[in-house]
N, C-alpha and C. Protein backbone atom coordinates (compact mmCIF):
# COMPACT_ATOMS: atom_id res chain seq x y z
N UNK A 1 0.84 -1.18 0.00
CA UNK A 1 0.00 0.00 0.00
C UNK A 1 0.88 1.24 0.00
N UNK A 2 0.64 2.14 -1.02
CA UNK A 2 1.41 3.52 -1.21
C UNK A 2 0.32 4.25 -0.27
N UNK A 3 1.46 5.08 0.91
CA UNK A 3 1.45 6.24 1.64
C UNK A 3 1.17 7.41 0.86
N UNK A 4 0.14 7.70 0.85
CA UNK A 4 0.35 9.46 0.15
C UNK A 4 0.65 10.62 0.81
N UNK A 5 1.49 11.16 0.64
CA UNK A 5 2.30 12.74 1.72
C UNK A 5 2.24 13.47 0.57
N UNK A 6 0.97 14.62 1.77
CA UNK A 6 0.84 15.88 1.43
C UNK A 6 2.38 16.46 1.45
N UNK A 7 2.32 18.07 0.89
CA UNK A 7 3.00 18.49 0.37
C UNK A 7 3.25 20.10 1.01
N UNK A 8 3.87 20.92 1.88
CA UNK A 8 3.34 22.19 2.49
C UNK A 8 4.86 23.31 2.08
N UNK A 9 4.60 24.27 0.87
CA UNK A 9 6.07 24.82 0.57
C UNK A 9 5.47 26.12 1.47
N UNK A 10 6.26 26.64 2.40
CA UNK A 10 6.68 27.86 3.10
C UNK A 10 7.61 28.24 2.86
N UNK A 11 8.58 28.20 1.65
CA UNK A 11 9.38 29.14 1.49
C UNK A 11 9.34 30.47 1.09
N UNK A 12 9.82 31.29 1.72
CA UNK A 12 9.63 33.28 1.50
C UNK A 12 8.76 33.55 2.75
N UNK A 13 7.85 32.80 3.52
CA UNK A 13 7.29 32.84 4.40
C UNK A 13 7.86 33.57 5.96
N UNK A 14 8.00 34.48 6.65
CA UNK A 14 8.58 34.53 7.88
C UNK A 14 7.97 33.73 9.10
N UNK A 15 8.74 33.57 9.82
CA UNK A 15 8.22 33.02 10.89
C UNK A 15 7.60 33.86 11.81
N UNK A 16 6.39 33.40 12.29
CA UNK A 16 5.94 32.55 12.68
C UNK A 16 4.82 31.86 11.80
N UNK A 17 4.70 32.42 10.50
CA UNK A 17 3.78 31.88 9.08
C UNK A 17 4.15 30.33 8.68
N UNK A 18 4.95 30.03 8.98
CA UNK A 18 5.00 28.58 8.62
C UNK A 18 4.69 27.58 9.51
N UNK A 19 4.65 27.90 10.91
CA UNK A 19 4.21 27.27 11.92
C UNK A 19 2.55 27.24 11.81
N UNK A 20 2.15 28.58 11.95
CA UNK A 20 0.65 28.69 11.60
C UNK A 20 0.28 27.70 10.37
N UNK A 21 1.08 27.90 9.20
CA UNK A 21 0.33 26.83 7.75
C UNK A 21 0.38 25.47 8.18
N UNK A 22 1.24 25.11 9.37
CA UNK A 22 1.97 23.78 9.42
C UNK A 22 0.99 23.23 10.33
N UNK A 23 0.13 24.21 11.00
CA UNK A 23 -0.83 23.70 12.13
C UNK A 23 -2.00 23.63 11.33
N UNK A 24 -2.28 24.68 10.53
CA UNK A 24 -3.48 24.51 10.03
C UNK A 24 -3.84 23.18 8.82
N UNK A 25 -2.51 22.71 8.06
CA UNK A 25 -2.53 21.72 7.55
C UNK A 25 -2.71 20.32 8.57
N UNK A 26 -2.19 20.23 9.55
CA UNK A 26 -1.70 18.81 10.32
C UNK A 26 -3.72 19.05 10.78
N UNK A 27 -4.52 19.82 11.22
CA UNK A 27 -5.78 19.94 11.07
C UNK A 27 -6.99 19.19 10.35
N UNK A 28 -6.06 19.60 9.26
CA UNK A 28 -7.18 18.75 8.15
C UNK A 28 -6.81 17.64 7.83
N UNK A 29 -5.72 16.89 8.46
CA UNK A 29 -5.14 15.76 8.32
C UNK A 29 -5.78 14.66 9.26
N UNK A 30 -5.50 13.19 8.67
CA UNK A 30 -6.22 12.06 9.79
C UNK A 30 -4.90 11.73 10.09
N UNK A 31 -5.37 10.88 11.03
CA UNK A 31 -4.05 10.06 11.61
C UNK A 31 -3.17 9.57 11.38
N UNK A 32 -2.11 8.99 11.05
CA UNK A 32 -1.27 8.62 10.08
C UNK A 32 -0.54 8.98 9.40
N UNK A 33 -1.55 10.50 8.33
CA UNK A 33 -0.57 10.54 7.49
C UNK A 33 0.59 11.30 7.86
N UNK A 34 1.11 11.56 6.25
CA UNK A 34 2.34 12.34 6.43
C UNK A 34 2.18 13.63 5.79
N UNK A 35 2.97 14.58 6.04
CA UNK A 35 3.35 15.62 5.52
C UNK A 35 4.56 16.18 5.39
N UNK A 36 4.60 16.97 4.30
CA UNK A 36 6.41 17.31 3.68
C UNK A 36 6.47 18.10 3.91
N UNK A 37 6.92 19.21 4.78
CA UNK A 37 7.10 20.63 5.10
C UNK A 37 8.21 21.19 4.05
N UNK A 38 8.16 22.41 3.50
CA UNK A 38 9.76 22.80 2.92
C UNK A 38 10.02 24.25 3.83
N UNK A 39 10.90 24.81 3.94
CA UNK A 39 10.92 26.03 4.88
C UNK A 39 12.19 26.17 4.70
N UNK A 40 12.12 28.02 4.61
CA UNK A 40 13.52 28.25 5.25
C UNK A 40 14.03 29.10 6.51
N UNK A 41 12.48 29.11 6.93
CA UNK A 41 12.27 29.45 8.34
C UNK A 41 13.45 28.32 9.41
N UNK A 42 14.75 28.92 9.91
CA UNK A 42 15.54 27.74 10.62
C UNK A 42 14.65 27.56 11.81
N UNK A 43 13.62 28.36 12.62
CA UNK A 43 13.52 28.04 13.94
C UNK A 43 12.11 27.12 13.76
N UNK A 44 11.76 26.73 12.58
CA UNK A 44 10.38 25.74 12.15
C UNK A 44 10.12 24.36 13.16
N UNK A 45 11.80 24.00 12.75
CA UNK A 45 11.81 22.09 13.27
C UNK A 45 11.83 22.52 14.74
N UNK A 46 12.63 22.90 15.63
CA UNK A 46 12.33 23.03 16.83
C UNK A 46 11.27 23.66 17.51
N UNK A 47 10.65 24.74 16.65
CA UNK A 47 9.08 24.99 17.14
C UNK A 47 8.29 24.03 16.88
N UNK A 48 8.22 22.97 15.62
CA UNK A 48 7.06 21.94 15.78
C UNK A 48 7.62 20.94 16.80
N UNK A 49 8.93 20.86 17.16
CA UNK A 49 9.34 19.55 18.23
C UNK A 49 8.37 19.89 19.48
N UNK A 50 9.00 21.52 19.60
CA UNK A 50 8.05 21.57 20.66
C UNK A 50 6.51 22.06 21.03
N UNK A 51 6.06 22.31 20.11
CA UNK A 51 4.91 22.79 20.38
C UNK A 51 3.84 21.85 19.51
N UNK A 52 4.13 21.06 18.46
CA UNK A 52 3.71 19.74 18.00
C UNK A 52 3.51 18.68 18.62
N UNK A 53 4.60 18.46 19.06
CA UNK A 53 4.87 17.28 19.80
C UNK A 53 3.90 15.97 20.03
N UNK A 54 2.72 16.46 20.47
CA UNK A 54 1.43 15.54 20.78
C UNK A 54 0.35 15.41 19.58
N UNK A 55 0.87 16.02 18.66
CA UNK A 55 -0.05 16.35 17.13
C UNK A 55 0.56 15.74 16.46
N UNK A 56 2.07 15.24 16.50
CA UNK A 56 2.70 14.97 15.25
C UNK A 56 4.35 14.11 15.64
N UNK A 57 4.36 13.31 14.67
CA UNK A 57 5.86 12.87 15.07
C UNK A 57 6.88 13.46 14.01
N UNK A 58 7.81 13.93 14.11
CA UNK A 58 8.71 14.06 12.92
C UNK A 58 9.57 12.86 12.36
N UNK A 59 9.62 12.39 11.45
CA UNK A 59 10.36 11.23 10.56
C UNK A 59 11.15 11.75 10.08
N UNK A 60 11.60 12.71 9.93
CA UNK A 60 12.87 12.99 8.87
C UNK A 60 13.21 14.32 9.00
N UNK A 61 14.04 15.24 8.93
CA UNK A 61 14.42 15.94 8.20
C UNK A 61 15.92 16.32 7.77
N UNK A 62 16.18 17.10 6.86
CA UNK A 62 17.20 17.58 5.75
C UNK A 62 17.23 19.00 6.06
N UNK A 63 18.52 19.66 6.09
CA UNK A 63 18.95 20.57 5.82
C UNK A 63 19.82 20.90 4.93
N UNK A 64 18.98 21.31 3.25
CA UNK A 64 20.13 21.31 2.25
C UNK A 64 20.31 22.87 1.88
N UNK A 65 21.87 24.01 2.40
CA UNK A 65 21.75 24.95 1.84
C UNK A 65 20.63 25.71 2.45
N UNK A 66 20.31 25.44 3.98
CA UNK A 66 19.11 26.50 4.76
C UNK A 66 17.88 25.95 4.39
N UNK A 67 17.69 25.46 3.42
CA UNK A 67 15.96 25.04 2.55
C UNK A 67 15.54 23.65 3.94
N UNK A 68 15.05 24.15 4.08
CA UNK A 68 14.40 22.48 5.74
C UNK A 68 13.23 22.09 5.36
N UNK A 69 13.67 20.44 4.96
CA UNK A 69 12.62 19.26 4.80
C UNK A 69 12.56 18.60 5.48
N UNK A 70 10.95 18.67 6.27
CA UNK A 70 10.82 17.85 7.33
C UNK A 70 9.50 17.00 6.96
N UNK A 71 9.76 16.13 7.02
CA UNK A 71 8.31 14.97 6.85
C UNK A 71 8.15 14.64 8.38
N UNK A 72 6.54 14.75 8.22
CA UNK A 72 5.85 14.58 9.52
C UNK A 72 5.37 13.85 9.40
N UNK A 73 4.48 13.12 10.18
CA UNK A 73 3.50 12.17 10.90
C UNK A 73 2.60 12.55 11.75
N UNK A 74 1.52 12.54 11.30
CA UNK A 74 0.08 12.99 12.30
C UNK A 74 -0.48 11.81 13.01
N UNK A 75 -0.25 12.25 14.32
CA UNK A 75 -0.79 10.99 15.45
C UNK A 75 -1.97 11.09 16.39
């Protein structure tokens, strides 16, 4: 069975705008899935560690060149 992961680009975005899109997406999401964050917001991944935390697991992310890909998990 193919996983389908949504897709969320915040780049040009300031922070705290990508946190807000990142909540309002994980929202309309069910359980399980995933989502691909892109950002070049640096303080993104440690604001969803912590303020996510109980909404979401993080699986991954990349830092290529400032651009931050983080695939999530909605729990």
């Amino acid at each position: 069975m193919t996983m389908n992961i949504q897709f969320l680009d915040t780049i040009g975005k300031t922070c705290p705008i990508p946190l807000y899109l990142t909540n309002s997406k994980l929202k309309q999401m069910s359980h399980g899935e995933r989502l691909e964050v892109v950002s070049d917001c640096a303080s993104l991944l440690p604001d969803l560690m912590s303020i996510f935390h109980k909404r979401c697991r993080v699986l991954n992310w990349v830092n290529e060149n400032s651009i931050f890909r983080i695939t999530l998990q909605k729990t």
